[in-house]
Protein backbone atom coordinates (compact mmCIF):
# COMPACT_ATOMS: atom_id res chain seq x y z
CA UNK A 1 144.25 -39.85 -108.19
CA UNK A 2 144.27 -36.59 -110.31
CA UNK A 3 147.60 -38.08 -112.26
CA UNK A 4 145.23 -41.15 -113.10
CA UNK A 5 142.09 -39.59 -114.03
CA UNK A 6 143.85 -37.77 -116.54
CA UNK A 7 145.40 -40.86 -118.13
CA UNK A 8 142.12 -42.21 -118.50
CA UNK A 9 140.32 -39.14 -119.80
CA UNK A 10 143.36 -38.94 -122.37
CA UNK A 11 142.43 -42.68 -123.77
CA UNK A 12 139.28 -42.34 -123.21
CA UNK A 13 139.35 -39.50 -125.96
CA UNK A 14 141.55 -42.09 -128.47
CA UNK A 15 137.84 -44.09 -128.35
CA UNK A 16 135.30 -41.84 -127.59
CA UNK A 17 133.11 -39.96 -130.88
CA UNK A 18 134.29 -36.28 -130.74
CA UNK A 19 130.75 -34.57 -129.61
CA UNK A 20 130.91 -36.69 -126.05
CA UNK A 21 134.67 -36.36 -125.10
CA UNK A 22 134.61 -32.78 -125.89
CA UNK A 23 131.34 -31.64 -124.41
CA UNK A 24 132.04 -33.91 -121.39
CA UNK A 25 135.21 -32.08 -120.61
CA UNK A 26 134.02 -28.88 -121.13
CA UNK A 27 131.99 -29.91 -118.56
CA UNK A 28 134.39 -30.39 -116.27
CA UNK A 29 135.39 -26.42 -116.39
CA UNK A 30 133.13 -25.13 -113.67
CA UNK A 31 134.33 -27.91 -111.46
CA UNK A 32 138.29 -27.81 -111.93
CA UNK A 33 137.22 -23.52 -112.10
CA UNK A 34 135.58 -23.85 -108.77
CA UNK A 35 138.07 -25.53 -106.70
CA UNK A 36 141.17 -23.14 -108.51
CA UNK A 37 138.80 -20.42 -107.67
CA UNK A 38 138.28 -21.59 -103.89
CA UNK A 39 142.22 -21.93 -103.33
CA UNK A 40 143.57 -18.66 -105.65
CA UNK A 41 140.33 -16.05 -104.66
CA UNK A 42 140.32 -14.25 -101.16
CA UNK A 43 137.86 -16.01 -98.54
CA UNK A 44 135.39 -13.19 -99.28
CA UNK A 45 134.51 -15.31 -102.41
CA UNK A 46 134.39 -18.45 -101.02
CA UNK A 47 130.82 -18.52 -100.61
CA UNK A 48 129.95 -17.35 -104.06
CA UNK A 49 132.45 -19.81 -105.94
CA UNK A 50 130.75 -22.91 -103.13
CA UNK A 51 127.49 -22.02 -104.29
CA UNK A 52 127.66 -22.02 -107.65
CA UNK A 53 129.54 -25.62 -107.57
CA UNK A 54 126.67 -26.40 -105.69
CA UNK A 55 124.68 -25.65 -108.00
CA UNK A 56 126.53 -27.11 -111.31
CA UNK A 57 126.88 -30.29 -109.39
CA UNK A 58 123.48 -30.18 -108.88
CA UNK A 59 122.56 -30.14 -112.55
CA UNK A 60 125.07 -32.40 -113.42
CA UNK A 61 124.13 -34.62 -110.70
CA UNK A 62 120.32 -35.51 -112.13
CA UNK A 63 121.89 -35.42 -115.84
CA UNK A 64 123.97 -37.99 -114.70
CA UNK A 65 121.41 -40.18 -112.91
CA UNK A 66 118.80 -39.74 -115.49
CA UNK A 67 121.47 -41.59 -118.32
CA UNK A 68 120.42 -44.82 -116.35
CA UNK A 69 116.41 -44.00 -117.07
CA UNK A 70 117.06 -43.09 -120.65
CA UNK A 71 119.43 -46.23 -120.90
CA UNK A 72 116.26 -48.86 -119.12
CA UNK A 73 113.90 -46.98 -121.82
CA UNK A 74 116.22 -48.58 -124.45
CA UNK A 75 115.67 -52.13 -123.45
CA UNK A 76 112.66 -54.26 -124.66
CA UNK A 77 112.61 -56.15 -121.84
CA UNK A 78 109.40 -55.97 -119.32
CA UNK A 79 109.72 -53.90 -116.30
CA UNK A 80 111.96 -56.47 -115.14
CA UNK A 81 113.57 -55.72 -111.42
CA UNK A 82 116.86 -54.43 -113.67
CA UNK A 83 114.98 -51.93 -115.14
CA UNK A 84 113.05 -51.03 -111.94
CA UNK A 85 116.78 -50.18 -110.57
CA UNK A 86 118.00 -48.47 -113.66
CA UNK A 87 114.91 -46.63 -113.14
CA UNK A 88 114.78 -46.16 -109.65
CA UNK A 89 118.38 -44.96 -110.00
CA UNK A 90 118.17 -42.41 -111.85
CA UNK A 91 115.77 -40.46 -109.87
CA UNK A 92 117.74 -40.74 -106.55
CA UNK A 93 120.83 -38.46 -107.14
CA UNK A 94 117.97 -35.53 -108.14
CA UNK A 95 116.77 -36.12 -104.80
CA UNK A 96 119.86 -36.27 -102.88
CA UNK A 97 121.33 -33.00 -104.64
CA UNK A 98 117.85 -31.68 -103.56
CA UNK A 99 118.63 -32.70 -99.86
CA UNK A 100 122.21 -31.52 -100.17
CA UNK A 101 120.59 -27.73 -99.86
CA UNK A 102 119.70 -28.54 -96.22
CA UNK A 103 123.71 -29.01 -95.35
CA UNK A 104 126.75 -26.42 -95.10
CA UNK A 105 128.52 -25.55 -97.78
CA UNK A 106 131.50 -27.47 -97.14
CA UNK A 107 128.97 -30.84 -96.12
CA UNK A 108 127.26 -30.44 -98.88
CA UNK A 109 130.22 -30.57 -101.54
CA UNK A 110 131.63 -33.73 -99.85
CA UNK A 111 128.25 -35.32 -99.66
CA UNK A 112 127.57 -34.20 -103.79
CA UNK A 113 131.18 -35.85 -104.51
CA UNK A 114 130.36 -39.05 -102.88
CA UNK A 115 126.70 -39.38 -104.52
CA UNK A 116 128.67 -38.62 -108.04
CA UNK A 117 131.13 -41.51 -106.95
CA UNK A 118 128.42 -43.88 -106.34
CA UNK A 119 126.65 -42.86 -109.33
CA UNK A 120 129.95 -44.37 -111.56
CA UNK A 121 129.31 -47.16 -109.43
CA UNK A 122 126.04 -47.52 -110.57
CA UNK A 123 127.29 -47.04 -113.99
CA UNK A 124 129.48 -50.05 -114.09
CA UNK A 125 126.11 -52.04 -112.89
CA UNK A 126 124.27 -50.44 -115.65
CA UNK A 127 127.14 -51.68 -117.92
CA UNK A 128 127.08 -55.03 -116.75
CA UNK A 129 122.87 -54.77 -116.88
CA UNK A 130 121.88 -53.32 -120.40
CA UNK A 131 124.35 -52.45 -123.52
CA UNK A 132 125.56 -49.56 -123.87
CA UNK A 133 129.19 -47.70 -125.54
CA UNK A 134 132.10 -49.96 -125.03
CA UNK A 135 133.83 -46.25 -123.98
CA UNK A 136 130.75 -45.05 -122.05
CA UNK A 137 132.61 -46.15 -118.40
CA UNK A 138 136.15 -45.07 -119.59
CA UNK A 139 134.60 -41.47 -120.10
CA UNK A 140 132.53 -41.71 -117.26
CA UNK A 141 135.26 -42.64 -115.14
CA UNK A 142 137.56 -39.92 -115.79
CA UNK A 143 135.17 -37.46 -115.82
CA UNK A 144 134.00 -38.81 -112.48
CA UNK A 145 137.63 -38.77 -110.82
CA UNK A 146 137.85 -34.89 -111.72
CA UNK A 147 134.57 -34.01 -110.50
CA UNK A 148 134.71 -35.69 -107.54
CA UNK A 149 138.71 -34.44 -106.80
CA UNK A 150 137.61 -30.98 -107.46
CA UNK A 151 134.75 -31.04 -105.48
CA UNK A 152 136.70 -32.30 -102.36
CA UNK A 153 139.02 -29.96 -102.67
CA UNK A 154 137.05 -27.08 -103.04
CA UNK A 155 135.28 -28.30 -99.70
CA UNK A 156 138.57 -28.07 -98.13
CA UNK A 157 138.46 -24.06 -98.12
């Protein structure tokens, strides 16, 4: 999975403008950081490294979600049930990543790597839905196969 997310970041970057590929995988640092940090650091740190993944992913998780409401605000069509998802959408992995502080550590990195998996899922609908980059799910998709990797294996320490 790792082997194939990095093929796909690697031609994603051959069509993606500079300013996205590189600020989206410099993004990536305090995820693929966290989970080296959770297998090479003593257990004493384990808490400290999980909690500030937690908290990245957090972030990341309603930047991520609110692409879809910035992409609906694009469209000149009338709230139309598309853009009530797109909208909709983009609100709920805020809320979830919200929720997320309720579980254990562990719990809650497996349940922040799923909702960032089913976010790419609901950026292939919102590909299919309204226009956006032609490289937009290329780069999304590696950077989503990274983050999610990283984050399940972090919650495996």
């Amino acid at each position: 999975m790792a082997g194939k997310a990095i093929v796909q970041i690697v031609i994603a970057a051959e069509k993606t403008p500079v300013p996205f590929f590189v600020l989206g995988a410099a993004g990536l640092l305090p995820f693929v950081g966290g989970a080296a940090a959770m297998w090479a650091l003593p257990g004493d740190f384990h808490p400290h490294v999980r909690q500030w993944m937690l908290g990245y992913a957090m972030v990341i998780l309603a930047f991520v979600g609110a692409l879809h409401w910035g992409v609906a605000m694009q469209t000149r069509q009338a709230a139309t049930g598309r853009v009530w998802t797109a909208a909709g959408w983009s609100v709920l992995p805020a809320l979830v990543a919200w929720l997320a502080l309720a579980l254990d550590g562990p719990t809650a990195l497996r349940v922040l790597a799923g909702m960032f998996a089913l976010d790419y899922a609901m950026d292939r609908w919102l590909a299919r839905n309204f226009t956006v980059p032609p490289w937009y799910l290329r780069l999304r998709g590696g950077l989503t196969a990274v983050v999610v990797a990283s984050m399940v294996l972090a919650s495996l320490r």
